[in-house]
C-alpha atoms as a PDB file:
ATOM      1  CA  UNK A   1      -8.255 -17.544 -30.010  1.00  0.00           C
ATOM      2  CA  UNK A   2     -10.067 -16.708 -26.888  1.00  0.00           C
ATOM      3  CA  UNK A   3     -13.775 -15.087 -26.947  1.00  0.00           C
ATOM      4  CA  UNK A   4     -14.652 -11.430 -26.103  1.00  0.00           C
ATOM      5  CA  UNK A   5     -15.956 -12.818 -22.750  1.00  0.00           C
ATOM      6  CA  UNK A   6     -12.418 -14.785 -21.862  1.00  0.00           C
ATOM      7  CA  UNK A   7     -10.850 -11.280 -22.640  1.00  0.00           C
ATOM      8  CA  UNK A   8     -13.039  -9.203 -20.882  1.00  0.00           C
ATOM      9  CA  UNK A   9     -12.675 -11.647 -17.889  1.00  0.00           C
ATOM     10  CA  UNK A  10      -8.671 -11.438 -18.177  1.00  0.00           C
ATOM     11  CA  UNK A  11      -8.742  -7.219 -18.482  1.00  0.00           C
ATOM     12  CA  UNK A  12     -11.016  -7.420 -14.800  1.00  0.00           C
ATOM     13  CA  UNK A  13      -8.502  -9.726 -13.494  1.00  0.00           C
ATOM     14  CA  UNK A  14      -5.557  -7.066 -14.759  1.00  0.00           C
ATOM     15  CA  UNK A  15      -7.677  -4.004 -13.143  1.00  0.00           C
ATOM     16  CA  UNK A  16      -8.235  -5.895  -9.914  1.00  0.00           C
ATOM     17  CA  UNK A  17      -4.742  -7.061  -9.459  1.00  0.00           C
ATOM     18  CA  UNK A  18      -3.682  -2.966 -10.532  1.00  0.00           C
ATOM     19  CA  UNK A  19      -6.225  -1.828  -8.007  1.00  0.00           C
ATOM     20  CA  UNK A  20      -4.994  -4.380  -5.120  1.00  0.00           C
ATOM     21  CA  UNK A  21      -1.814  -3.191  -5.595  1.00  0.00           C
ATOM     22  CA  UNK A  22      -2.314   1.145  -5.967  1.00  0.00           C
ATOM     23  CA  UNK A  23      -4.553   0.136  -2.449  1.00  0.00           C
ATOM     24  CA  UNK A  24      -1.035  -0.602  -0.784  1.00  0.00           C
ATOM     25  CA  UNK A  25       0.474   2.676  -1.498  1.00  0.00           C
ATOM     26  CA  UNK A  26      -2.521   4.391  -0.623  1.00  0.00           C
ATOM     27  CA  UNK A  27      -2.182   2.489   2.400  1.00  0.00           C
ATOM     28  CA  UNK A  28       1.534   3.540   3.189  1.00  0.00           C
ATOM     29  CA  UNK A  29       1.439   7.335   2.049  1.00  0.00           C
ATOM     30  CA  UNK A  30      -2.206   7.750   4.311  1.00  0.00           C
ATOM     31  CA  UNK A  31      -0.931   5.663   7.725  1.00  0.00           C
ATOM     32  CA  UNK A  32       2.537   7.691   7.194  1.00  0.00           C
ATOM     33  CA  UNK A  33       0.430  11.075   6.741  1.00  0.00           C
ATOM     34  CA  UNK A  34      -1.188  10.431   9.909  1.00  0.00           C
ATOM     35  CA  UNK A  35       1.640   9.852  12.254  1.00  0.00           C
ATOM     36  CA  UNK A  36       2.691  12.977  10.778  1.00  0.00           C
ATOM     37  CA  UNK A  37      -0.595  14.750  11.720  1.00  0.00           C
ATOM     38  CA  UNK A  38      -0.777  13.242  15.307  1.00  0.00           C
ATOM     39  CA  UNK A  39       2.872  14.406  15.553  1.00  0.00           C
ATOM     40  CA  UNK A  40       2.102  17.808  14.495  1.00  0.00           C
ATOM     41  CA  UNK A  41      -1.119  18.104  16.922  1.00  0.00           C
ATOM     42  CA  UNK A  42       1.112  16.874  19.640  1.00  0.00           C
ATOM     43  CA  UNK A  43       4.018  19.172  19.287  1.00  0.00           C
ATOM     44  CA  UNK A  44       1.478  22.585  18.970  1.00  0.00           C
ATOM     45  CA  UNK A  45       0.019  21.091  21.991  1.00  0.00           C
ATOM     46  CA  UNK A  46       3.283  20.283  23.986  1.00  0.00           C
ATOM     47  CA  UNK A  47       5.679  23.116  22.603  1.00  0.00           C
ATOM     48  CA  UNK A  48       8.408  20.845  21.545  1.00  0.00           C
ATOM     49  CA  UNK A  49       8.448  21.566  17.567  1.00  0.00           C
ATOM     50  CA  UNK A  50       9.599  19.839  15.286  1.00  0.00           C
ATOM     51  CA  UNK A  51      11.027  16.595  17.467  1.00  0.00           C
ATOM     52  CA  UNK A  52       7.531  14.953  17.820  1.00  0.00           C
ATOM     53  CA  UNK A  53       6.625  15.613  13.813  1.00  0.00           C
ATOM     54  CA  UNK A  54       9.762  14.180  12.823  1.00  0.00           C
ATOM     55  CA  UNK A  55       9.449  11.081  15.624  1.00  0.00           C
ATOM     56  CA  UNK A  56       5.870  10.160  14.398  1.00  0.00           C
ATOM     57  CA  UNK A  57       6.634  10.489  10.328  1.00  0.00           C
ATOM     58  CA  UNK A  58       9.628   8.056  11.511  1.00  0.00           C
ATOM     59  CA  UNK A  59       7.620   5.601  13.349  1.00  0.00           C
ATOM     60  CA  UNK A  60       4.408   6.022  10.413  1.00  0.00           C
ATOM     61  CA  UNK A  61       7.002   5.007   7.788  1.00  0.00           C
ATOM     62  CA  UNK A  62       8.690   1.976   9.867  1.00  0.00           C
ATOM     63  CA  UNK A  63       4.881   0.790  10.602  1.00  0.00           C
ATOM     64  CA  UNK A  64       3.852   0.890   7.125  1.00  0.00           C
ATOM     65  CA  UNK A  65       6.550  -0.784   6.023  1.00  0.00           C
ATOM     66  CA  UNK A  66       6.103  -3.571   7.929  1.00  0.00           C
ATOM     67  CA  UNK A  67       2.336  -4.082   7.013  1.00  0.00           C
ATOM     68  CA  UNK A  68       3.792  -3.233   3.547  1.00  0.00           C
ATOM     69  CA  UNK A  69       6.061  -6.298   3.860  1.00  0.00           C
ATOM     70  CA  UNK A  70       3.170  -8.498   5.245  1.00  0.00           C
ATOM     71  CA  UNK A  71       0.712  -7.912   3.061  1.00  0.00           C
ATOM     72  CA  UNK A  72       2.925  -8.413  -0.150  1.00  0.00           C
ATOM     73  CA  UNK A  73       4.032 -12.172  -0.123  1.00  0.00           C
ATOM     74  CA  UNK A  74       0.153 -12.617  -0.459  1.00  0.00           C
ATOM     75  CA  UNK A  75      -0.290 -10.191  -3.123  1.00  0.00           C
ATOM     76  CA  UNK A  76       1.951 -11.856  -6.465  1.00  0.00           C
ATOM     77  CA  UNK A  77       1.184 -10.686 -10.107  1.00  0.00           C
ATOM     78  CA  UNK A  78      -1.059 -12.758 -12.405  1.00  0.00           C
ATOM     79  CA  UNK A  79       2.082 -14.490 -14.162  1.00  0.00           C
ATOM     80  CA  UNK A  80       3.620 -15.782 -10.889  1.00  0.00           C
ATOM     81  CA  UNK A  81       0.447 -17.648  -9.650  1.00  0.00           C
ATOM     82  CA  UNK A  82       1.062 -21.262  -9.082  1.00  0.00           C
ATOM     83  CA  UNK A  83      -1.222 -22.852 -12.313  1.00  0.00           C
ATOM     84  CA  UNK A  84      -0.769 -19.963 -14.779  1.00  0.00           C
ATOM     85  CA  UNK A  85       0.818 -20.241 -17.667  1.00  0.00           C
ATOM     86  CA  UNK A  86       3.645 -17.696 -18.801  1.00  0.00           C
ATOM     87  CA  UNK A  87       2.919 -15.944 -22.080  1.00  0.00           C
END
C-alpha cells in the first residue's frame, strides 16, 4: 500500500496528463475559430460573403488537424508509457 504522498503524486500526474490533453482541443476549436474570424473580416471587407468564411473554417480545421496529429504520438496516456506497469 502506497503512502498519501505516492498518491497525491499519482492524482498530479492524472491532472497533468487531463490538462495536456483538454490543451489540444482548446488548441483545435481556438486556431479553427480564428480562420473563421479572419475569413469573416475578409469577406465584409471584400464583398464576397460567405465563400471566404467557409474557405478559412476549411483551411483552420485541415491546419489543426495536422498539428493535432503531430502533437499526439508525443502525448500517450500514463498506462502506455514504456516502464509503467498496467494495473
Amino acid at each position: 500500500m502506497g503512502s498519501a504522498s505516492d498518491r497525491e503524486e499519482r492524482e498530479r500526474a492524472k491532472l497533468g496528463e487531463w490538462g495536456k490533453h483538454a490543451g489540444f482541443g482548446i488548441q483545435y476549436a481556438v486556431t479553427i475559430g480564428i480562420f473563421a474570424l479572419i475569413g469573416w473580416k475578409l469577406d465584409g471587407w471584400l464583398g464576397t460573403e460567405p465563400w471566404l468564411i467557409i474557405v478559412m473554417v476549411f483551411l483552420g480545421f485541415i491546419g489543426a488537424t495536422v498539428s493535432l496529429v503531430k502533437q499526439l504520438p508525443t502525448s500517450r496516456p500514463p498506462a502506455a508509457r514504456k516502464g509503467s506497469a498496467p494495473k
